[in-house]
Protein backbone atom coordinates (compact mmCIF):
# COMPACT_ATOMS: atom_id res chain seq x y z
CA UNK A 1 0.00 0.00 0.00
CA UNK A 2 1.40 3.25 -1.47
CA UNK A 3 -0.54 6.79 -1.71
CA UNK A 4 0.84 10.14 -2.35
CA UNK A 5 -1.65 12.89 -1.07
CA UNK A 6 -0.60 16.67 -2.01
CA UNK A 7 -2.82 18.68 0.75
CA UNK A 8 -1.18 22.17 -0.71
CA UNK A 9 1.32 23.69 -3.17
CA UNK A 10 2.50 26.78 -4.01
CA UNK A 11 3.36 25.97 -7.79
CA UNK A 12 5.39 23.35 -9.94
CA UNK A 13 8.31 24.58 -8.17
CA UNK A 14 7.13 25.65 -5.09
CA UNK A 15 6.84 24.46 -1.26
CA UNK A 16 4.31 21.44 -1.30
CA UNK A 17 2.86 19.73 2.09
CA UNK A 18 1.71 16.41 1.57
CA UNK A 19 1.11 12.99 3.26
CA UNK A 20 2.92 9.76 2.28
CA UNK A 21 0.79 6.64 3.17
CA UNK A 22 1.95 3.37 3.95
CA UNK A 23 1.27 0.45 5.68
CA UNK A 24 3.22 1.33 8.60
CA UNK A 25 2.34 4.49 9.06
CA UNK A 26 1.70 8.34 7.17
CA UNK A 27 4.46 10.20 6.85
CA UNK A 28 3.92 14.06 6.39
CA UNK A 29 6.03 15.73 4.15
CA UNK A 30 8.11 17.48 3.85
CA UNK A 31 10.39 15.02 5.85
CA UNK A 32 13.72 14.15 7.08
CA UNK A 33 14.51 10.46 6.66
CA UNK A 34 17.28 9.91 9.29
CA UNK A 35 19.87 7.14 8.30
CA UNK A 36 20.06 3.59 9.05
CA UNK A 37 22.47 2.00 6.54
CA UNK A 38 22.78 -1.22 8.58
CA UNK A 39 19.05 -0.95 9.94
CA UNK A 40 20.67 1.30 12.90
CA UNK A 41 20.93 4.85 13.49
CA UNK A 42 23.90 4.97 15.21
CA UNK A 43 24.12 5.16 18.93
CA UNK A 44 19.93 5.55 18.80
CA UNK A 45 17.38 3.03 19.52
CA UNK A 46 14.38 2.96 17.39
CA UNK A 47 12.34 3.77 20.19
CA UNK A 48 14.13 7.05 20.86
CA UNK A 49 13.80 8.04 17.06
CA UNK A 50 10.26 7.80 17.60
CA UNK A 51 10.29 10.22 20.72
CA UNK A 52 12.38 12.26 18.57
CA UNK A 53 9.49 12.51 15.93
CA UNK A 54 11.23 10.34 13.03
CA UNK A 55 8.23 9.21 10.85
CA UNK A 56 10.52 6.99 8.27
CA UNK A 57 13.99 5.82 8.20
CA UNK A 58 16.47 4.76 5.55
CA UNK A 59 18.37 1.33 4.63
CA UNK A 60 21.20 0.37 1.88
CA UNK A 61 20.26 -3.12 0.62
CA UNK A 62 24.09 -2.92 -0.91
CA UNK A 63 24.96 -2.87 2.84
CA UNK A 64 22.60 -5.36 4.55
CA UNK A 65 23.04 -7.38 1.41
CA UNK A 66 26.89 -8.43 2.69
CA UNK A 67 25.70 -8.21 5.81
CA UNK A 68 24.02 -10.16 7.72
CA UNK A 69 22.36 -11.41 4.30
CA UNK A 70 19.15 -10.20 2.87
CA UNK A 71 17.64 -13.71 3.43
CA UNK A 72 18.28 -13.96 7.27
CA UNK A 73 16.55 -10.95 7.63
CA UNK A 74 13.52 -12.10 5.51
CA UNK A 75 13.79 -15.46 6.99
CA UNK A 76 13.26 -13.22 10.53
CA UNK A 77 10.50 -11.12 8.87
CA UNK A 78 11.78 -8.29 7.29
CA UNK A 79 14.13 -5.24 8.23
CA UNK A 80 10.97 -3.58 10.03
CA UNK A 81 10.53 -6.34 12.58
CA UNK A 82 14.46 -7.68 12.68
CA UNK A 83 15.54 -4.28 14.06
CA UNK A 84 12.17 -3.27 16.04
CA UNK A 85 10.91 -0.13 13.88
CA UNK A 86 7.53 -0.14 13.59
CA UNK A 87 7.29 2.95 10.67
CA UNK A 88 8.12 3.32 7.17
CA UNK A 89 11.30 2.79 5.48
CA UNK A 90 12.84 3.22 2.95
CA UNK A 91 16.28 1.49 1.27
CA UNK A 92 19.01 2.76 -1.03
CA UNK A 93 19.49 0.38 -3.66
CA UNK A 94 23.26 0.91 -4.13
CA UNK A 95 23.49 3.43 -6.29
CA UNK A 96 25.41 5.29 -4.51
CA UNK A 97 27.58 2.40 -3.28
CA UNK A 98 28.85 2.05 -7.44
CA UNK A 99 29.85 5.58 -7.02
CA UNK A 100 31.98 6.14 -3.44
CA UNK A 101 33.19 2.59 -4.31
CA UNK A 102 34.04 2.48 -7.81
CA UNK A 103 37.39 0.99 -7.03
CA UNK A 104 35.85 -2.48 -6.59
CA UNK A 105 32.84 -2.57 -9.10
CA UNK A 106 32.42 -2.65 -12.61
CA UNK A 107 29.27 -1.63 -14.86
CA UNK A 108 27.65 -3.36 -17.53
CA UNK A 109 24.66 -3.17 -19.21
CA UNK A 110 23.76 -6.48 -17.78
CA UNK A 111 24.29 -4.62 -14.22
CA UNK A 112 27.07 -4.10 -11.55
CA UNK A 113 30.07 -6.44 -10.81
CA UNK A 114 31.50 -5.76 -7.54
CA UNK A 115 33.85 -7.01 -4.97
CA UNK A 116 32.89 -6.73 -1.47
CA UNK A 117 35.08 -4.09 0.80
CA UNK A 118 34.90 -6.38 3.49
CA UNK A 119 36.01 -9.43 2.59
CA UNK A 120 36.53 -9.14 -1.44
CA UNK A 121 33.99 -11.82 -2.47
CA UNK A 122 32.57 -11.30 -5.94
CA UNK A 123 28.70 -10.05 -6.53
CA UNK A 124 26.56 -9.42 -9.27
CA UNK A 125 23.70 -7.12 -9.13
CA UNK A 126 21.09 -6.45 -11.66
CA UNK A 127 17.98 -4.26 -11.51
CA UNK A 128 16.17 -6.71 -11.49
CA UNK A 129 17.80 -8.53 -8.38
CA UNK A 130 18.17 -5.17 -6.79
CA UNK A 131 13.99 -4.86 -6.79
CA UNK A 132 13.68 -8.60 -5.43
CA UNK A 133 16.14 -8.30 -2.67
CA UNK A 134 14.23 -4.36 -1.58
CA UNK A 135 11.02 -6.83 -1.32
CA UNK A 136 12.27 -9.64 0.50
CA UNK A 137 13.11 -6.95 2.84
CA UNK A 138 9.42 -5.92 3.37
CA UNK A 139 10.35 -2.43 2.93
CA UNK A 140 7.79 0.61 2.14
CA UNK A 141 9.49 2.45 -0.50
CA UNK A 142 12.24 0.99 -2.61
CA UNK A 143 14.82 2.72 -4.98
CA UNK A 144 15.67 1.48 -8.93
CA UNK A 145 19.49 0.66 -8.87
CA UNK A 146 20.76 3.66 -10.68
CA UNK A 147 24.41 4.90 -11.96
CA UNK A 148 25.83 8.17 -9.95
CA UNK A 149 28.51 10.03 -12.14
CA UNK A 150 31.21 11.65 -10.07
CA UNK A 151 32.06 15.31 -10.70
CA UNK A 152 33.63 15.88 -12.29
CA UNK A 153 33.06 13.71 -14.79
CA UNK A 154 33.77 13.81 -19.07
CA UNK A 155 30.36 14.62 -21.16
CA UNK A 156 30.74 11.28 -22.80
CA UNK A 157 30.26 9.39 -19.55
CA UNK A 158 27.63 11.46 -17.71
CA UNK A 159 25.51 10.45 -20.81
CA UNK A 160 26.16 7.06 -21.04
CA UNK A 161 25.41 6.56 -17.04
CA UNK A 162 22.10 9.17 -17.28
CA UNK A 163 21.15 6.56 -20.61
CA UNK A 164 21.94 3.65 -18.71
CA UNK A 165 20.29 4.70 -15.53
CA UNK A 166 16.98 5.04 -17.79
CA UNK A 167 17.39 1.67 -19.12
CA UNK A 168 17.67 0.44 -15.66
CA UNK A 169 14.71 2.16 -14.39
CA UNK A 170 12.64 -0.08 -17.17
CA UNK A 171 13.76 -3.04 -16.64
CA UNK A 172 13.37 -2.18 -12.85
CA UNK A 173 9.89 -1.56 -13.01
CA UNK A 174 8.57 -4.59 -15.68
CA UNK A 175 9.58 -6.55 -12.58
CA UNK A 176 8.16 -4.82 -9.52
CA UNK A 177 5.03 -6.28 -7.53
CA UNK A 178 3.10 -2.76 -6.50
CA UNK A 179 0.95 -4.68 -3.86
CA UNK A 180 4.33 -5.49 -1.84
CA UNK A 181 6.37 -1.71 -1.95
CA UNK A 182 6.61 1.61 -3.65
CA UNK A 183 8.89 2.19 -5.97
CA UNK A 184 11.04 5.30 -7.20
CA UNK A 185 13.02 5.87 -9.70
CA UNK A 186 16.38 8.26 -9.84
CA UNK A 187 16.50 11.20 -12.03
CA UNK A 188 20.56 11.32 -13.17
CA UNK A 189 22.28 13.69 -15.74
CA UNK A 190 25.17 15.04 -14.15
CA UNK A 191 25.57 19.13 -13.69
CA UNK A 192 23.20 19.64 -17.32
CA UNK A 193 20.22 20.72 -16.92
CA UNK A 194 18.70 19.96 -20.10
CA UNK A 195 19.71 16.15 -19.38
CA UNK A 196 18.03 16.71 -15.96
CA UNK A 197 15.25 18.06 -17.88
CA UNK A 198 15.07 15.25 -20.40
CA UNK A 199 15.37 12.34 -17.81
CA UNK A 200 12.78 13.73 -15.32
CA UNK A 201 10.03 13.73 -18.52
CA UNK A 202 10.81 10.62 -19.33
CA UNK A 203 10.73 8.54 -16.14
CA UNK A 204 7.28 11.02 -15.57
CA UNK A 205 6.13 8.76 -18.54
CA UNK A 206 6.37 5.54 -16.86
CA UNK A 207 4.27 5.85 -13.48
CA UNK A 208 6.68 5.20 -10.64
CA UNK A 209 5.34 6.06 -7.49
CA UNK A 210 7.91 8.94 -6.71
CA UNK A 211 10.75 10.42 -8.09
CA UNK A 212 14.18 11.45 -6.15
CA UNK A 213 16.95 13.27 -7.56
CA UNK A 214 20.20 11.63 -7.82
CA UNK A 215 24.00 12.35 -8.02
CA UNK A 216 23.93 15.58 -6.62
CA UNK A 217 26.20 16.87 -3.66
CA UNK A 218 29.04 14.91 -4.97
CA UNK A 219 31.73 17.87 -5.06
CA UNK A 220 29.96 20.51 -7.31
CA UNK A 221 29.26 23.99 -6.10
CA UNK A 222 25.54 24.94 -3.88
CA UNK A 223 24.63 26.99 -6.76
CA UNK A 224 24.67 23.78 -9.32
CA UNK A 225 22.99 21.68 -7.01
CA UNK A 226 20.01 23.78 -6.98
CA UNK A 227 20.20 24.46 -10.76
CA UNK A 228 19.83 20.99 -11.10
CA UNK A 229 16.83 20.49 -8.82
CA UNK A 230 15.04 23.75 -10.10
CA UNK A 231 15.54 22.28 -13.91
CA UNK A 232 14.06 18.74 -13.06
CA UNK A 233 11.57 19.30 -10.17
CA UNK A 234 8.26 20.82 -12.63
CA UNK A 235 9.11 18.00 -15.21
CA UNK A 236 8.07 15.78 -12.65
CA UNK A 237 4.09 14.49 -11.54
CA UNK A 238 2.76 17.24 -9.35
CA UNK A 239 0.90 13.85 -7.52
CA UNK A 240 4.37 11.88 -6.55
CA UNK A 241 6.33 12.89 -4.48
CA UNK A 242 10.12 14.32 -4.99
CA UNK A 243 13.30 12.96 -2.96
CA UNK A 244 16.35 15.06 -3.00
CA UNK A 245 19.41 12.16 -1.73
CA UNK A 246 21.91 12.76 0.50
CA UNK A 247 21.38 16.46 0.97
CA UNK A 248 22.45 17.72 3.71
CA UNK A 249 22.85 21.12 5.70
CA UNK A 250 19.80 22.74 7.28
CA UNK A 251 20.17 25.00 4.69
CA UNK A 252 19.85 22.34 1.93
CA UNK A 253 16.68 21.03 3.47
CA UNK A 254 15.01 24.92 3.47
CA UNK A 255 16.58 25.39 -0.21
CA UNK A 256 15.06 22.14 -0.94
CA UNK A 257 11.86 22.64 -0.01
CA UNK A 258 11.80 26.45 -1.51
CA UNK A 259 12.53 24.44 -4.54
CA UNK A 260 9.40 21.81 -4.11
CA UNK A 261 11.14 18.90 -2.77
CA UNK A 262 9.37 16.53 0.00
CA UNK A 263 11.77 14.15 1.15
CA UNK A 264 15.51 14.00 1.99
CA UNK A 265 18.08 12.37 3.69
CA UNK A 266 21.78 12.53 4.94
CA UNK A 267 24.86 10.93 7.63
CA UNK A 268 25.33 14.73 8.50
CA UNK A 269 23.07 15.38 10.93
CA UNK A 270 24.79 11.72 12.92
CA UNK A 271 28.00 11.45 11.52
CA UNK A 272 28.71 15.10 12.27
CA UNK A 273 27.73 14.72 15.82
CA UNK A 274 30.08 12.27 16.28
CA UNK A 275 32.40 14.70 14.96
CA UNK A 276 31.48 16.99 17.65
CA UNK A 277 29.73 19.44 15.27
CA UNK A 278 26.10 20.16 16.27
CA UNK A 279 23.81 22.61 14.64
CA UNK A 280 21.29 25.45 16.44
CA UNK A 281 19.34 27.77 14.84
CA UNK A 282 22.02 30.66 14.87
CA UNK A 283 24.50 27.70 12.76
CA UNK A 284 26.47 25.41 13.88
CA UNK A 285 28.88 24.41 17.03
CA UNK A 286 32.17 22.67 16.80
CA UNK A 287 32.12 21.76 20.73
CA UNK A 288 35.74 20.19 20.52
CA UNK A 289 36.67 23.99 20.23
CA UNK A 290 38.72 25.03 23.48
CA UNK A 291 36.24 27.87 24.30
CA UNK A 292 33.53 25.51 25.25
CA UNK A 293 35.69 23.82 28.04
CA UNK A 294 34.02 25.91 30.96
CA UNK A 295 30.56 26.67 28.85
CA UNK A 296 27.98 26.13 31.14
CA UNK A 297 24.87 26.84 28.75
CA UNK A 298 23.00 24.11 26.81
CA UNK A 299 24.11 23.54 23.28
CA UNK A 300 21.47 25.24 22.30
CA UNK A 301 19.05 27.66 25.33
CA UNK A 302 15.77 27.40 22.70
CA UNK A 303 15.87 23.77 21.88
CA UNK A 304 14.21 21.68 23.96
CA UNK A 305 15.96 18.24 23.60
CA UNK A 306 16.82 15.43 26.29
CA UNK A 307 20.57 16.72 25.77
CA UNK A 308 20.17 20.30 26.24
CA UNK A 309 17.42 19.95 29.02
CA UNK A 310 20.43 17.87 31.00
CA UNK A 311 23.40 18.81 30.04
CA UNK A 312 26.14 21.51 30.01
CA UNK A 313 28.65 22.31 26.36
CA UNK A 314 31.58 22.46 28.91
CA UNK A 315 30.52 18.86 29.89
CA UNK A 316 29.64 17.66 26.45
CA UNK A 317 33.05 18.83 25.12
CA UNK A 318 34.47 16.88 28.26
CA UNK A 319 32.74 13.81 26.96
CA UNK A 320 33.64 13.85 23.63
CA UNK A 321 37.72 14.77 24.31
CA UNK A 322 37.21 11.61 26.39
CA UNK A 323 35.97 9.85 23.27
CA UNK A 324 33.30 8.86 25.62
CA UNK A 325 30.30 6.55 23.84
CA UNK A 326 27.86 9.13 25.78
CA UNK A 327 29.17 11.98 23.80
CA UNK A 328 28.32 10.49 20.59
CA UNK A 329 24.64 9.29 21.76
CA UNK A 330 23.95 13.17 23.33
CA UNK A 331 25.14 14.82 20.21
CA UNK A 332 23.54 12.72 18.13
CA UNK A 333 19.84 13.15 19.81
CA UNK A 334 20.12 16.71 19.72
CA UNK A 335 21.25 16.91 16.15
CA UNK A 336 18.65 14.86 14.98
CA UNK A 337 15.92 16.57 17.40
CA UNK A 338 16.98 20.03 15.49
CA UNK A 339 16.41 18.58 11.96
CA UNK A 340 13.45 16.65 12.71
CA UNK A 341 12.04 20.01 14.61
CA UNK A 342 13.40 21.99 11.45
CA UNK A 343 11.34 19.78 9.30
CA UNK A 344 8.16 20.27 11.36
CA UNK A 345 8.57 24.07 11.66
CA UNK A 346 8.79 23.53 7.50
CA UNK A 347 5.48 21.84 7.34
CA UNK A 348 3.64 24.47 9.72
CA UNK A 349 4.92 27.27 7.88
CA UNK A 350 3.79 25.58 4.45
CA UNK A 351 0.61 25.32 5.92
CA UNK A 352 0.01 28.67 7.46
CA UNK A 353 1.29 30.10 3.67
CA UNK A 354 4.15 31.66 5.74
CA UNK A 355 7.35 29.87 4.74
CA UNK A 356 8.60 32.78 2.46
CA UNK A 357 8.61 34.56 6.15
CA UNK A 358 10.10 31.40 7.58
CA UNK A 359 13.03 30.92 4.83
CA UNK A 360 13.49 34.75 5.31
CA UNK A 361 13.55 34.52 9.64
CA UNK A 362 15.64 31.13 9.48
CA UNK A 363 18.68 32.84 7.77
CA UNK A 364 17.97 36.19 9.94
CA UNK A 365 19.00 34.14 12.99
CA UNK A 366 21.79 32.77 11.31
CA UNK A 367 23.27 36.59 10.93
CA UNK A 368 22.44 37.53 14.59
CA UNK A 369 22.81 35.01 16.34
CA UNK A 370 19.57 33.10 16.91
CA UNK A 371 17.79 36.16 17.95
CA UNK A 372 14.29 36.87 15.60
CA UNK A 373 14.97 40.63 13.68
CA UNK A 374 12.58 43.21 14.84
């Protein structure tokens, strides 16, 4: 079960809210989808994801697929019940994986040859075989195995991957059951937008049941990425929705959704807080910094997380120069408390008609320091 339900937009290219129903649960969009590549979010348990207001999460079959095995977590029924989750999800099919590994994969029409970075065994997978391992999974929403181009990249090859990519996405969906997932396909064609353009029209032709933008963020400039999305985003149904991978910043998600994007995802928001980097509303904290060692304030004194409600910078910044496993699970609930909060803030101010003011206010605090301009 799969419905897309646009409740209002302001244009082709414009903020949206909508509603994403599945048989776990409605998600409302716009949304964050915080990551799970092994069906964990680091240091989190999937109850405290929930209590941070995560309505869907995201998987990499290329990852669960070398481990622990696609069919012993089918054989346990499915990703949703083998790690406890009881919402949506939603898995990367490896796309990306052919891209920030290309040193152990080769493409072919046929599909991708690969060795595995853990152990070097050989694998073959297809589009085909990408689709059937997403279902075995029980997931919600699948992805079509696509080709990323890296930037930069010759002309000659970003059309052969954005060509192949299309071919893919056929043969990907003559073999798809639509009573078991959803299904999207990836929109490729490098930094031109008239291959953006092109590609979004013609995957619009063959009734997917979204649409996400691929190979974007992969070293090219802000202003690019956002050319990109602005040229394919009104070639694509107004009634599916739009997912923008692997972006980003809090600014990418407001950009994004200026732009009429509904769903998104990226390691930033975790990854970074086990960097020590966490992110407030007037930008963002490096807390390994030497001038937070006798801070006593909250990360943040407007947010309203378990971390900030408990806990002291000078103390977190103790933590992680400790390399303490607390650090990483305090940083990481507030980070992903601020984006999922973010997100929600979005989706009122969509549906007040007020996120012009909103876009305008969030980069206002940015400039003075978290305080709202007269």
């Amino acid at each position: 079960m799969f419905e897309f339900r646009l409740k209002r937009s302001e244009g082709p290219g414009g903020p949206r809210l909508g509603e994403m129903h599945t048989s776990r649960g409605v998600v409302a969009t716009p949304a964050f989808m915080p990551v799970g590549t092994y069906g964990t979010v680091k240091s989190l348990t999937p109850e405290e994801l929930r209590e941070l207001g995560a309505q869907i999460i995201l998987g990499n079959v290329y990852h669960l697929f070398l481990r622990p095995g696609v069919e012993l977590i089918a054989e346990l029924g499915g990703l949703s019940r083998f790690m406890n989750w009881p919402g949506p999800i939603l898995t990367d099919s490896g796309g990306y994986q052919i891209f920030s590994l290309a040193r152990f994969r080769q493409i072919s029409e046929e599909g991708v040859l690969f060795r595995s970075h853990l152990n070097g065994d050989q694998h073959f997978l297809t589009p085909e075989k990408v689709v059937a391992l997403q279902e075995a999974l029980k997931v919600d929403i699948m992805m079509c195995l696509d080709e990323c181009p890296p930037f930069p990249c010759p002309e000659k090859e970003v059309r052969r991957a954005t060509d192949l990519t299309f071919r893919w996405a056929v043969r990907s969906i003559k073999v798809w059951n639509r009573e078991r997932a959803a299904l999207f396909a990836i929109v490729q064609g490098g930094m031109y937008p008239e291959w953006r353009r092109e590609q979004a029209r013609a995957l619009a032709e063959l009734d997917f049941s979204g649409y996400a933008l691929g190979g974007l963020s992969v070293g090219e400039d802000k202003e690019t990425t956002f050319a990109m999305v602005e040229a394919a985003v009104p070639e694509l149904p107004g009634d599916k929705p739009r997912y923008l991978m692997g972006m980003g910043l809090p600014e990418d998600l407001v950009e994004g959704v200026a732009r009429g994007v509904d769903l998104f995802d990226c390691v930033i928001p975790t990854r970074n807080a086990r960097n020590g980097q966490v992110f407030t509303e007037s930008g963002a904290l490096m807390l390994r910094n030497s001038g937070f060692a006798r801070d006593p304030r909250p990360i943040s004194e407007t947010c309203h997380c378990y971390t900030c409600r408990h806990y002291s910078r000078a103390y977190l910044r103790h933590l992680f120069m400790c390399r303490e496993i607390l650090a990483y699970r305090l940083l990481t609930l507030h980070n992903l408390y601020y984006y999922l909060n973010l997100m929600a803030q979005i989706r009122q101010a969509v549906a007040a008609g007020r996120f012009a003011e909103f876009r305008r206010d969030f980069y206002q605090k940015r400039q003075n320091g978290g305080k709202t301009g007269g």
